[in-house]
N, C-alpha and C. Protein backbone atom coordinates (compact mmCIF):
# COMPACT_ATOMS: atom_id res chain seq x y z
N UNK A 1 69.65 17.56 126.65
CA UNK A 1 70.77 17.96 127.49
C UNK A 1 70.93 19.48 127.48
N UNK A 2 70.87 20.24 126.80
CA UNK A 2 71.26 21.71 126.27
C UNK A 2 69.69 22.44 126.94
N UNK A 3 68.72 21.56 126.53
CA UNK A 3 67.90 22.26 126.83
C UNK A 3 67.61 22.13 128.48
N UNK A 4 67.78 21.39 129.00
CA UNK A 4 67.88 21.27 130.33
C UNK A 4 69.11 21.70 131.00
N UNK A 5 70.31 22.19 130.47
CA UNK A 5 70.95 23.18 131.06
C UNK A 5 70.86 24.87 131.39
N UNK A 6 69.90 24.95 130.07
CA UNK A 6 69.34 26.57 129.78
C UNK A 6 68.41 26.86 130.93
N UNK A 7 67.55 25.59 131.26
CA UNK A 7 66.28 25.80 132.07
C UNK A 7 67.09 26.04 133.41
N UNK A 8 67.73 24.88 133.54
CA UNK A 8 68.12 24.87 135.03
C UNK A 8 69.24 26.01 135.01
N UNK A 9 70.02 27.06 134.22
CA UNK A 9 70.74 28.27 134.47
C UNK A 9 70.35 29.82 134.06
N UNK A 10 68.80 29.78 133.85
CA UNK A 10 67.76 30.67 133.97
C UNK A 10 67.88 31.77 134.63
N UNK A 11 67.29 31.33 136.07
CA UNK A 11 67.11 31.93 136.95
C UNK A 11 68.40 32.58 137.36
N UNK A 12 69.21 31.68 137.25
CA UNK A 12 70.64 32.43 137.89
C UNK A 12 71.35 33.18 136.90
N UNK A 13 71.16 33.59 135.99
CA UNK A 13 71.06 34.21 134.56
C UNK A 13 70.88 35.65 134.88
N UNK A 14 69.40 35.77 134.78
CA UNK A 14 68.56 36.74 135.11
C UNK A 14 68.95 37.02 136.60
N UNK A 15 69.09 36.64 137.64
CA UNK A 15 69.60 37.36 139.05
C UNK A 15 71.23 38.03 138.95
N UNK A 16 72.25 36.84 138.51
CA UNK A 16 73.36 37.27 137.96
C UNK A 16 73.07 38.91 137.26
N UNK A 17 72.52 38.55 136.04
CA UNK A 17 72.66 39.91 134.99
C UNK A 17 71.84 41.09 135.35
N UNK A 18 71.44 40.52 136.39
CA UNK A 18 70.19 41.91 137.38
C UNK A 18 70.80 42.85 137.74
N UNK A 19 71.88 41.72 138.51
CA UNK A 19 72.95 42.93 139.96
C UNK A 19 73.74 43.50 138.73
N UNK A 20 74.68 42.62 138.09
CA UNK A 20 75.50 43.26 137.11
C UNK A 20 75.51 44.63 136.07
N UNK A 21 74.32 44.18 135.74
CA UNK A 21 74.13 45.39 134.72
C UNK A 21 73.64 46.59 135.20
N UNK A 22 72.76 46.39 136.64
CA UNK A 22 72.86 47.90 137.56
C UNK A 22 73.49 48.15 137.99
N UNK A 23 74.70 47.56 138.47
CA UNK A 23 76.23 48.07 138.59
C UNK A 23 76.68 48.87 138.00
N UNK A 24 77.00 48.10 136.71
CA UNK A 24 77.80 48.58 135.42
C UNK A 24 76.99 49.75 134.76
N UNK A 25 75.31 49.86 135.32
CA UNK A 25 75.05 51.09 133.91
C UNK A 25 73.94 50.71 132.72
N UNK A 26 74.12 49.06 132.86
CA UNK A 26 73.78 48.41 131.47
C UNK A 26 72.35 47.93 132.44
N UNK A 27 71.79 47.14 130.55
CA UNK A 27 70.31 46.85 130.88
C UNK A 27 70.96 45.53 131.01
N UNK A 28 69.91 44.92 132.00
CA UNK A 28 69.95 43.41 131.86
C UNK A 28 69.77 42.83 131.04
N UNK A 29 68.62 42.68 130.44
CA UNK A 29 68.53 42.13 128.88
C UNK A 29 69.44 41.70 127.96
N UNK A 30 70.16 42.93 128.23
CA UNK A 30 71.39 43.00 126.95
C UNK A 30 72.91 41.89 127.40
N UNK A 31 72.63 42.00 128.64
CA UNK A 31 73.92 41.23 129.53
C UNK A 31 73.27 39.75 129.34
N UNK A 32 71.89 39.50 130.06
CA UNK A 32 71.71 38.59 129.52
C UNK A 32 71.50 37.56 127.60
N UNK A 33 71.72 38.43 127.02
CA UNK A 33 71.50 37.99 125.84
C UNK A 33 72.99 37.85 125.33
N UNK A 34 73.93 38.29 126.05
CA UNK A 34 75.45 38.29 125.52
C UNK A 34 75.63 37.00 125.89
N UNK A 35 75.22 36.63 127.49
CA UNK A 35 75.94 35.53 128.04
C UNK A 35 75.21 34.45 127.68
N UNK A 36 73.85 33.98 126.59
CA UNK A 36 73.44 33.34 125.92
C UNK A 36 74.62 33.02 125.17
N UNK A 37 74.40 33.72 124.35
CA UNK A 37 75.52 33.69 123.56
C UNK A 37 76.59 32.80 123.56
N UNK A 38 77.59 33.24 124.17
CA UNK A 38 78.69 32.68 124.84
C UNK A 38 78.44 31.57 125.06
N UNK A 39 77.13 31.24 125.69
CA UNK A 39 77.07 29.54 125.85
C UNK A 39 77.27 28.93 125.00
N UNK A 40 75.94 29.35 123.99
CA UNK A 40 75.49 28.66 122.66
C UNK A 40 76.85 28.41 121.74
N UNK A 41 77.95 29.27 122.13
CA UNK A 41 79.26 29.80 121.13
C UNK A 41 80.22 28.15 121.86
N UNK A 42 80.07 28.20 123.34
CA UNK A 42 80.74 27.16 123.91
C UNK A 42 80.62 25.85 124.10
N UNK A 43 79.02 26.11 123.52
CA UNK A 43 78.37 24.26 123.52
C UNK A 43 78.86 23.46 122.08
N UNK A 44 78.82 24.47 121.13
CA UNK A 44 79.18 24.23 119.61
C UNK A 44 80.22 23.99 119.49
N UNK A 45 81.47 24.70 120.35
CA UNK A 45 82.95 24.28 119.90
C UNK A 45 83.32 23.43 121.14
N UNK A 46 83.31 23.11 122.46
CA UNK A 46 83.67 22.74 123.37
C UNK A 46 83.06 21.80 124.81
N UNK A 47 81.56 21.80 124.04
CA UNK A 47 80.09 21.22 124.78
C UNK A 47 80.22 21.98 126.09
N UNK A 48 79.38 21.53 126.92
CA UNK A 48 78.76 22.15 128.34
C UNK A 48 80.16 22.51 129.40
N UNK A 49 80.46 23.68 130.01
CA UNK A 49 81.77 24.02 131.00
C UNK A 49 81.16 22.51 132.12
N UNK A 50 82.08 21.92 132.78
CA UNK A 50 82.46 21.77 133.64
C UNK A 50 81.58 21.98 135.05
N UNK A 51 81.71 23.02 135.38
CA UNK A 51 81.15 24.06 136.25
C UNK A 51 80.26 24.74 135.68
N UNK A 52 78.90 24.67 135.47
CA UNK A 52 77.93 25.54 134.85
C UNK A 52 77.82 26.62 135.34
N UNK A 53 77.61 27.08 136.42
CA UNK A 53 76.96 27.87 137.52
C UNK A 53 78.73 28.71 137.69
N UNK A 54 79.26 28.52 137.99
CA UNK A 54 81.10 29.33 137.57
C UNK A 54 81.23 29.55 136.61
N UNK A 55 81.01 28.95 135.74
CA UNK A 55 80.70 29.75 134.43
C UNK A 55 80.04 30.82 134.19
N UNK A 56 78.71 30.48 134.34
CA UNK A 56 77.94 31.61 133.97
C UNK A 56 78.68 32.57 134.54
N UNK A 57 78.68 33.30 135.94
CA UNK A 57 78.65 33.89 137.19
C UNK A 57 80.18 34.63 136.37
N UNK A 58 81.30 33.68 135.86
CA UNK A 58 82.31 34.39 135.19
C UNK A 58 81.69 35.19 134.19
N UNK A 59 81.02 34.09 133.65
CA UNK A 59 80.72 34.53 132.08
C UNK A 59 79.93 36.02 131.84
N UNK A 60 79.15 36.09 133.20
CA UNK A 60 78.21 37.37 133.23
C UNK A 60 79.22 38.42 133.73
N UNK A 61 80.06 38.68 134.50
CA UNK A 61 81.03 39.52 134.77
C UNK A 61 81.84 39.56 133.86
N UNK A 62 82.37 38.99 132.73
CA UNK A 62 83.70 39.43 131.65
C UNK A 62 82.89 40.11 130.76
N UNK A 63 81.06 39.86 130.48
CA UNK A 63 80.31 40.67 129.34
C UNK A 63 80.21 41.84 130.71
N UNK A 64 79.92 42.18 131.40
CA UNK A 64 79.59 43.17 132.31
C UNK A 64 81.33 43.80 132.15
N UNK A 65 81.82 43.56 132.20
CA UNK A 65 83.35 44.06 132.08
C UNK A 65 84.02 45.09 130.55
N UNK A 66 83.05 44.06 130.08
CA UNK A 66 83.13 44.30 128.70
C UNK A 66 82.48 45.70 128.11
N UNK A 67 81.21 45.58 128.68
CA UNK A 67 80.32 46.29 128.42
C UNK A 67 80.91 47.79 129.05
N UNK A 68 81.11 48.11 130.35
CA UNK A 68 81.71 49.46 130.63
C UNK A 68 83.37 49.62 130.12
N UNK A 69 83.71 49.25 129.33
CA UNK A 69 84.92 49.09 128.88
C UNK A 69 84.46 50.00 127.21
N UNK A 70 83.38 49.27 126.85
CA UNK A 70 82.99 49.86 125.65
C UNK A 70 82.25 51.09 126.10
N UNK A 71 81.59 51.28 126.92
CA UNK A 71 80.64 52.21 127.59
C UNK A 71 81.75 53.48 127.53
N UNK A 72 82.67 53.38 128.00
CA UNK A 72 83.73 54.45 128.62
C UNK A 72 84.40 55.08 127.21
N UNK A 73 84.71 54.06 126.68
CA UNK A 73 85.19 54.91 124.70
C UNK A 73 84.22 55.49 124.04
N UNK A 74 83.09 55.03 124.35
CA UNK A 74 82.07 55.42 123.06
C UNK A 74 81.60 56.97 123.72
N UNK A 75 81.28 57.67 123.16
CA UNK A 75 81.36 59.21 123.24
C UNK A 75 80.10 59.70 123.14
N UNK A 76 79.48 60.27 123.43
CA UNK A 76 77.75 61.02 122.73
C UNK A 76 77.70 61.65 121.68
N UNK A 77 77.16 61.43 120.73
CA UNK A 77 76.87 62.24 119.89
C UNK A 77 76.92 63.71 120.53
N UNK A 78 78.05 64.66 119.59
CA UNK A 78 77.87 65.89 119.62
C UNK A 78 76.57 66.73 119.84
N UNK A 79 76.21 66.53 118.79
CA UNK A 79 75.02 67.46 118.26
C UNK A 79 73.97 66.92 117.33
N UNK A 80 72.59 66.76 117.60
CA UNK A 80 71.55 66.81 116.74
C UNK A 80 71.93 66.48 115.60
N UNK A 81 72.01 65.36 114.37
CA UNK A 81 72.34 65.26 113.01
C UNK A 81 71.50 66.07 112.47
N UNK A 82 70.16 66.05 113.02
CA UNK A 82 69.16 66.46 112.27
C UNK A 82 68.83 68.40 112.56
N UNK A 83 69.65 68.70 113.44
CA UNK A 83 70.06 70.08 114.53
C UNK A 83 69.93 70.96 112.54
N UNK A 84 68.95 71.89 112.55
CA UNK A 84 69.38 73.12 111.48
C UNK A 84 70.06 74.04 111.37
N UNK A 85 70.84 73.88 112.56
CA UNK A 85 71.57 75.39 112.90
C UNK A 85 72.80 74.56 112.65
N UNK A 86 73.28 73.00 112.75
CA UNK A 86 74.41 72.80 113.00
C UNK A 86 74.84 72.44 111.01
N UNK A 87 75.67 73.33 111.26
CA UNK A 87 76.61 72.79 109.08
C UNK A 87 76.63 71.62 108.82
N UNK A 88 76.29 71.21 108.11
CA UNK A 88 75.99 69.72 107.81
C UNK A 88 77.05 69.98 106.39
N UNK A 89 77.77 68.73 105.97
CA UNK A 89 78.73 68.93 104.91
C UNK A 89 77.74 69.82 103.68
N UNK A 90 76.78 69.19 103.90
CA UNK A 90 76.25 70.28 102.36
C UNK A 90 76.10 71.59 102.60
N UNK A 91 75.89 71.93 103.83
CA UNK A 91 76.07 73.62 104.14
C UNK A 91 77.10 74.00 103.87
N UNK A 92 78.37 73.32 104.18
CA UNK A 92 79.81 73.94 104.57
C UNK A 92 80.00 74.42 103.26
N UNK A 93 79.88 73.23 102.30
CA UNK A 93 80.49 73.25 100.74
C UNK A 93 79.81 74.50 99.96
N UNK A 94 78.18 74.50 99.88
CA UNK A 94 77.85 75.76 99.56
C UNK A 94 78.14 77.13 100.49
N UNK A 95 78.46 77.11 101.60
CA UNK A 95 79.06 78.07 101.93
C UNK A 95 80.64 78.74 101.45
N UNK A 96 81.48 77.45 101.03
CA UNK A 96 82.64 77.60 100.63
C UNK A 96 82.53 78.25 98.87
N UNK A 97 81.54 77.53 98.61
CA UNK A 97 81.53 77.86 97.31
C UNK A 97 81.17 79.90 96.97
N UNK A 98 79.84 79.94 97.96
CA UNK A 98 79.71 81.21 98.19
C UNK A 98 81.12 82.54 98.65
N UNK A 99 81.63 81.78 98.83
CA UNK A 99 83.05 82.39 99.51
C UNK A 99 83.89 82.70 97.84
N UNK A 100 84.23 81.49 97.62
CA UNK A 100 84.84 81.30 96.40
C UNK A 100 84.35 82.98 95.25
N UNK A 101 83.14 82.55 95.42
CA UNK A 101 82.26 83.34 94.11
C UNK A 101 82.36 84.97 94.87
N UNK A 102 82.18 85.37 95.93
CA UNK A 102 82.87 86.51 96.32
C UNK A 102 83.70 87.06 95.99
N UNK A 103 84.89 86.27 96.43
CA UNK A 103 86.35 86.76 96.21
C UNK A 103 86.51 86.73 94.70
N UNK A 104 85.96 86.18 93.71
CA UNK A 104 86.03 85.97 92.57
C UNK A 104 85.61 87.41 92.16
N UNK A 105 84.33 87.86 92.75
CA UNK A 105 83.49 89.19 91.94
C UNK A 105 84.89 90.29 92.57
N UNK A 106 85.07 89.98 94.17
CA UNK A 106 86.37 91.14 94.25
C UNK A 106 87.38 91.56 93.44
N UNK A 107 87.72 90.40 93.10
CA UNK A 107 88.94 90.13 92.35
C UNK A 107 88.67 91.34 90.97
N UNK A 108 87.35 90.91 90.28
CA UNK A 108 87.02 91.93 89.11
C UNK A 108 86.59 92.99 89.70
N UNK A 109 87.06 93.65 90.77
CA UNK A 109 86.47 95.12 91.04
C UNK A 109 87.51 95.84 90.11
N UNK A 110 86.87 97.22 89.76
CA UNK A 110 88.42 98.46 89.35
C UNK A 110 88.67 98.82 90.83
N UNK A 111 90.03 99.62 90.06
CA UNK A 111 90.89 100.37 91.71
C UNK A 111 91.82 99.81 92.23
N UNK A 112 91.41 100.13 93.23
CA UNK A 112 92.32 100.16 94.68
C UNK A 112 90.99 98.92 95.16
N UNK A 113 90.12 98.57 94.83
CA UNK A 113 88.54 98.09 95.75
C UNK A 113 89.00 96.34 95.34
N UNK A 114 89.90 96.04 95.10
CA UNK A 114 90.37 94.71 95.23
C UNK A 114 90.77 94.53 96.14
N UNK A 115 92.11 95.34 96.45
CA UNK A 115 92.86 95.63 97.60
C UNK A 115 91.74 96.01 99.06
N UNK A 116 90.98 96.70 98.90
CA UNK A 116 90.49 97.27 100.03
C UNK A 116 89.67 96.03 99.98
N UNK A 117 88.59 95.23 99.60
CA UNK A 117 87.60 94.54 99.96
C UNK A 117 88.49 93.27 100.30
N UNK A 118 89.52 92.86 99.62
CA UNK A 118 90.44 91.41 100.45
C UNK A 118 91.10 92.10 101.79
N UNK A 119 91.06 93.37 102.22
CA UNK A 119 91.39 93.66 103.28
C UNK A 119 90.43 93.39 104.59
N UNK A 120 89.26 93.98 103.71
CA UNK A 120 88.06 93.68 104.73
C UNK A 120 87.60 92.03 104.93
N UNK A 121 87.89 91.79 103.65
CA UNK A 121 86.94 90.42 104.36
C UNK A 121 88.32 89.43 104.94
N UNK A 122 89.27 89.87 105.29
CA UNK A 122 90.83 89.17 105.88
C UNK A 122 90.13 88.27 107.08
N UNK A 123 90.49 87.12 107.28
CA UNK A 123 90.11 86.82 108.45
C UNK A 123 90.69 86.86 109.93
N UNK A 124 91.89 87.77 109.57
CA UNK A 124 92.62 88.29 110.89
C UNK A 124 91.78 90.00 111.05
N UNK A 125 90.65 90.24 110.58
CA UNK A 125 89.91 91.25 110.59
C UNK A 125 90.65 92.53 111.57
N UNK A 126 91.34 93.36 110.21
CA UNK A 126 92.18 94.31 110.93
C UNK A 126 91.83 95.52 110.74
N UNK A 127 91.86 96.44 111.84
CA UNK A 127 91.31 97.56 111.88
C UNK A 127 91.25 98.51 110.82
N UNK A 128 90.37 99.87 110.85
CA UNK A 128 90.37 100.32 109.63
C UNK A 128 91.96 101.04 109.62
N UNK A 129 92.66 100.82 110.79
CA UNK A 129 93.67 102.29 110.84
C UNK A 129 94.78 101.22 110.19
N UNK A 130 94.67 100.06 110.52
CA UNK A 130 95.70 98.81 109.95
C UNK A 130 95.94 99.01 108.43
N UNK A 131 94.45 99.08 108.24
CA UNK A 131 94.03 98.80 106.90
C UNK A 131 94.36 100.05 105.45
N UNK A 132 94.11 101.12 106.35
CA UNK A 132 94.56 102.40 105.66
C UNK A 132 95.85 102.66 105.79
N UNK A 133 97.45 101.65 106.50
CA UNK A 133 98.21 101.69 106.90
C UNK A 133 98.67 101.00 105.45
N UNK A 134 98.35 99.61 105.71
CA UNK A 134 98.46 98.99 104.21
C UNK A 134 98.39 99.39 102.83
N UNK A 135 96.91 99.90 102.95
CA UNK A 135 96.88 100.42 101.08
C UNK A 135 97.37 101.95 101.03
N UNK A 136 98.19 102.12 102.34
CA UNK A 136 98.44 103.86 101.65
C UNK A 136 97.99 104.70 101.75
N UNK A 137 96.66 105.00 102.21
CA UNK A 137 95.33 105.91 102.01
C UNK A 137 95.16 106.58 103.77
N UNK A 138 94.84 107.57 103.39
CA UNK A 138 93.92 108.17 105.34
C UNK A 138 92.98 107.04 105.54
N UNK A 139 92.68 107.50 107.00
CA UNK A 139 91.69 106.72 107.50
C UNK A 139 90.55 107.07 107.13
N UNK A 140 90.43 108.12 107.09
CA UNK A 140 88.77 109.24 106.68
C UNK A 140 88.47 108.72 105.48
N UNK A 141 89.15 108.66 104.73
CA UNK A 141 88.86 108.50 103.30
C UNK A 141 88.48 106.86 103.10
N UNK A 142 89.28 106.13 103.64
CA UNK A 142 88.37 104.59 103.89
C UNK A 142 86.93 104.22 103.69
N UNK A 143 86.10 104.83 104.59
CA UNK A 143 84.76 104.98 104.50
C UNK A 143 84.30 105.30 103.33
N UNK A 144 84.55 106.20 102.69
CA UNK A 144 83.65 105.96 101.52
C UNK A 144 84.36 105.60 100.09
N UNK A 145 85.50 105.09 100.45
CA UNK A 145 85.90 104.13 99.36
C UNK A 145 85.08 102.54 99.10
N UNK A 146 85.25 102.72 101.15
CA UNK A 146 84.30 101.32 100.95
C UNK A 146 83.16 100.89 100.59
N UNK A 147 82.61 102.18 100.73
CA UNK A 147 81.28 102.56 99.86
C UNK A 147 80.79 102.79 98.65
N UNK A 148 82.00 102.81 97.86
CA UNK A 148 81.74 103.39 96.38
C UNK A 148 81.83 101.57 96.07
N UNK A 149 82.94 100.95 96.77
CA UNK A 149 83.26 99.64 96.20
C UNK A 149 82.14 98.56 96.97
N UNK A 150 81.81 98.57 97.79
CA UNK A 150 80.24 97.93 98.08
C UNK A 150 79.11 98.19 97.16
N UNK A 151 78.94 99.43 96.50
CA UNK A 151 78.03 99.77 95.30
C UNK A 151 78.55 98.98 93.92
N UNK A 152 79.84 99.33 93.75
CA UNK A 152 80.47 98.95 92.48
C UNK A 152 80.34 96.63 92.60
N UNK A 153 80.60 96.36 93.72
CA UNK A 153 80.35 94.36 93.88
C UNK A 153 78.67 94.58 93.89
N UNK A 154 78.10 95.28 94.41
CA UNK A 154 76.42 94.94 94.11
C UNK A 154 76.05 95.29 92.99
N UNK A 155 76.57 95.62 92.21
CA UNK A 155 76.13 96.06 90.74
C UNK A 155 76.71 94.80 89.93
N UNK A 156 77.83 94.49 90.23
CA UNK A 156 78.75 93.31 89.36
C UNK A 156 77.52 92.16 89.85
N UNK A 157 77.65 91.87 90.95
CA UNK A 157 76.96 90.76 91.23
C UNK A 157 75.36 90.64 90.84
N UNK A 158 74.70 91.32 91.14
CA UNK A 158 73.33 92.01 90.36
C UNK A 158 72.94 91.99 88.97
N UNK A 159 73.76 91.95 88.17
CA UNK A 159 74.23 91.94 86.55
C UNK A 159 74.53 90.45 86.38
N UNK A 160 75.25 89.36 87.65
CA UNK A 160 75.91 88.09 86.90
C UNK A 160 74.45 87.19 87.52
N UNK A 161 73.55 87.83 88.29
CA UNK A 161 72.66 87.04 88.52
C UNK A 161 71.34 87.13 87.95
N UNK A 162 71.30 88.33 87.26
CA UNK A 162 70.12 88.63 86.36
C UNK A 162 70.68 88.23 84.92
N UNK A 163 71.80 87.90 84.73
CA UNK A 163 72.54 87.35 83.22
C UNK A 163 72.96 85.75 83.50
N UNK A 164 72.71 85.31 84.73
CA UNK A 164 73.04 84.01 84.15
C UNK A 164 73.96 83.45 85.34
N UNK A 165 75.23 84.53 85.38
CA UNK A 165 76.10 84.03 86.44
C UNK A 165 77.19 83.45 85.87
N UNK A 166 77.92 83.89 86.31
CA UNK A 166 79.49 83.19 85.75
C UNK A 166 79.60 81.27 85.43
């Protein structure tokens, strides 16, 4: 019985899920293998519809319904997982960490070169005239403060990586 319903709703299966799924976007295949389904789901709890052929013909339009319904939420992948340019959580974290260990060597500068290097690396990145506004100092003289204290973090840092590292 089952198997002679499958045979004889075949063809109208495959023509049904032809038009449908080039409608909708979708492969046939996939439409047809849903509305398998559904049978096999309806013979087990409820035996054979009534109306075979109204059935199906429903049955292939509510998965076709279905299908651009899900089609329309699901989103594209952004970007390449495998993309090298794009931060992948393990980039971010060693980047954060690198951040961390910066501000850390700033922190042990002498001076005023605490103050001036958390100025520079601010991420509201404010001008030098802002900046010499803040710590007090001319503008002229900026420049090669920032210079003595760019020498003074490459020396700290240079020393914690040839010793080991904090």
């Amino acid at each position: 019985m089952t198997h002679d319903l499958v045979t004889s709703l075949r063809p109208l299966l495959t023509a049904e899920a032809s038009a449908e799924a080039h409608a909708s976007g979708g492969e046939p295949a996939d439409l047809e293998q849903a509305v398998w389904l559904r049978l096999l789901e309806r013979l087990d709890a409820d035996g054979p519809p009534p109306d075979p052929g109204g059935w199906l013909r429903r049955a292939v339009r509510d998965e076709a319904r279905r299908s651009r319904r899900t089609a329309r939420r699901e989103a594209p992948l952004g970007a390449d997982p495998a993309d090298p340019a794009d931060p992948g959580p393990e980039r971010l974290a060693l980047s954060a960490a690198r951040g961390r260990a910066l501000r850390d060597a700033v922190r042990r500068l002498p001076g005023r070169c605490p103050r001036l290097m958390e100025a520079l690396l601010s991420p509201q990145d404010p001008t030098y005239r802002e900046i010499a506004g803040e710590l007090g100092m001319s503008q002229g003289s900026l420049g090669p403060e920032r210079s003595r204290c760019l020498g003074c973090l490459r020396r700290l840092l240079a020393a914690e990586v040839a010793g080991g590292g904090r």
